[in-house]
Protein backbone atom coordinates (compact mmCIF):
# COMPACT_ATOMS: atom_id res chain seq x y z
CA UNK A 1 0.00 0.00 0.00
CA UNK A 2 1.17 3.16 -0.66
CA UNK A 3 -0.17 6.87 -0.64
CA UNK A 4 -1.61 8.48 -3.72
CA UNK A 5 -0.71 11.51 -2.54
CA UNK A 6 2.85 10.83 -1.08
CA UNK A 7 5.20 10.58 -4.13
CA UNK A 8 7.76 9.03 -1.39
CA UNK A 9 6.14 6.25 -0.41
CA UNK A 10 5.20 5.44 -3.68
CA UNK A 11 8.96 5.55 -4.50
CA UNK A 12 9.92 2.65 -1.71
CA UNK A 13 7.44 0.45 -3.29
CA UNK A 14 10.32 -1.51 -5.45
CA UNK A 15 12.49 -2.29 -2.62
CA UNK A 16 9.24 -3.45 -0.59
CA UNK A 17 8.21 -5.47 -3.69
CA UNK A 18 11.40 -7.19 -4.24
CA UNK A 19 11.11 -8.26 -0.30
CA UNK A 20 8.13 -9.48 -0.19
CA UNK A 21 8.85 -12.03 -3.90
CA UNK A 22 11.87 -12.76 -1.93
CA UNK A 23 10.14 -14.22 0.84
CA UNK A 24 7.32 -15.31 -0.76
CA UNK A 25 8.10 -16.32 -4.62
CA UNK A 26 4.48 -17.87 -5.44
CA UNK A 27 2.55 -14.77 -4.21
CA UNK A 28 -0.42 -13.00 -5.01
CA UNK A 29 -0.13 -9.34 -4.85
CA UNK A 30 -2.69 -6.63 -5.16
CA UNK A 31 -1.17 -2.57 -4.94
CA UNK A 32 -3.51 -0.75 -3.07
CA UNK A 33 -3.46 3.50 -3.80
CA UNK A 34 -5.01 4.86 -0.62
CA UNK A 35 -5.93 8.57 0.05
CA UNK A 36 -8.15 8.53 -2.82
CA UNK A 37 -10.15 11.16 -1.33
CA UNK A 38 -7.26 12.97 -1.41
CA UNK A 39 -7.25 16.71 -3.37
CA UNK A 40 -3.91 16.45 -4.37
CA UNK A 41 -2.54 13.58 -5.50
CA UNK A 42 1.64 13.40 -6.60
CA UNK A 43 0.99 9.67 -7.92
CA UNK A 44 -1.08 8.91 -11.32
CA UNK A 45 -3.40 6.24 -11.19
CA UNK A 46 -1.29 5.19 -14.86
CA UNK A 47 2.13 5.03 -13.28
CA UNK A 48 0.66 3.33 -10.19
CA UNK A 49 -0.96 0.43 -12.68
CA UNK A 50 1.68 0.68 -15.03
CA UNK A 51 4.29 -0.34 -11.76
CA UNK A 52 1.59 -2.90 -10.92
CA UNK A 53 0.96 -4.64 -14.17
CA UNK A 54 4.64 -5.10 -15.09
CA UNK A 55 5.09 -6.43 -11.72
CA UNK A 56 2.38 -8.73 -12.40
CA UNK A 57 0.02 -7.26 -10.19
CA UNK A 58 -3.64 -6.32 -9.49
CA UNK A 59 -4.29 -2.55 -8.19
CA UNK A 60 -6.76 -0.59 -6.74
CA UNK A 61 -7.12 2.70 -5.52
CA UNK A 62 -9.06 3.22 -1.93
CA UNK A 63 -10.01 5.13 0.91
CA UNK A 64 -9.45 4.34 4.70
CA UNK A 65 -11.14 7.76 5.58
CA UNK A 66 -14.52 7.12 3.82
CA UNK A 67 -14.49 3.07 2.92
CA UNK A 68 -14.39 4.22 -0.78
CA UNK A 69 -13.63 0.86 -2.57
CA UNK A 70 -11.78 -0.86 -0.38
CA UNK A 71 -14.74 -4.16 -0.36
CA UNK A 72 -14.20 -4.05 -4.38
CA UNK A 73 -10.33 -4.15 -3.94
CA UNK A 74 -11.20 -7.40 -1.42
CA UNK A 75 -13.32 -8.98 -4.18
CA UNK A 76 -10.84 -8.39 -6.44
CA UNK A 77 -8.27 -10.03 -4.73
CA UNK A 78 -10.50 -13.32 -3.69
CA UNK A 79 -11.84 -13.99 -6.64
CA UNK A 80 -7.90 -13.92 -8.18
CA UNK A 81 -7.49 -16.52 -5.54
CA UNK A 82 -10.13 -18.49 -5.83
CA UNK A 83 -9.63 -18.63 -9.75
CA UNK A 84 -5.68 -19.77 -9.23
CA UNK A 85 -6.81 -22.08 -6.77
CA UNK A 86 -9.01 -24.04 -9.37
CA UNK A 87 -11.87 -21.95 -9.00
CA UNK A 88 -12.57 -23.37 -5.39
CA UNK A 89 -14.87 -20.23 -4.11
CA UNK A 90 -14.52 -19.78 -0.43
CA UNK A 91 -18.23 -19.64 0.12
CA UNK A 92 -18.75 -22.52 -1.51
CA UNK A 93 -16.90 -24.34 1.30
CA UNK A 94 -18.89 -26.45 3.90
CA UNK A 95 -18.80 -23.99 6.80
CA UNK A 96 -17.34 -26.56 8.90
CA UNK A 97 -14.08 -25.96 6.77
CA UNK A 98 -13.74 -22.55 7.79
CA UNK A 99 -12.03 -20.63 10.35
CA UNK A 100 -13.55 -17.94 12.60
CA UNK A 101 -12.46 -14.94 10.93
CA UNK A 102 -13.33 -15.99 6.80
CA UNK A 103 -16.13 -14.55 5.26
């Protein structure tokens, strides 16, 4: 996650992406834009899914203040899963086989 309207933290994203497909090399990643409220933004939403897609990654743009998208960016992300994991839809499991905290 970065700020959309922090041009810094936007800038650290390559050295936290190369971190995280260190650690984890069969990853699914989704870059989330927040402040999209925000007036002012010193991030494009095209250089923000231009970093994404050749990274190989989803993106979104939300907002923590008001809630603006950040369900859709959720979705988003599940149904990636569920479609790499052979289309297995998480509701679809028995309840039995899920934890506390899943949907």
């Amino acid at each position: 996650m970065y700020s959309l309207a922090d041009n810094n933290s936007f800038e650290e994203l390559d050295r936290h992406y190369k971190e995280a497909t260190t650690r984890y090399p069969n990853r699914l990643m989704i870059l989330v834009g927040n402040k999209s409220d925000s007036v002012q933004w010193e991030v494009s939403s095209i250089q923000a899914r231009e970093f994404a897609v050749e990274r190989g990654m989803m993106y979104a743009e939300i907002s923590t203040a008001s809630g603006k998208n950040i369900a859709g960016a959720v979705n988003e992300l599940m149904n990636e899963l569920a479609r790499r994991t052979n289309n297995i839809r998480l509701l679809d499991m028995p309840r039995r086989h899920r934890r506390n905290h899943d949907l």
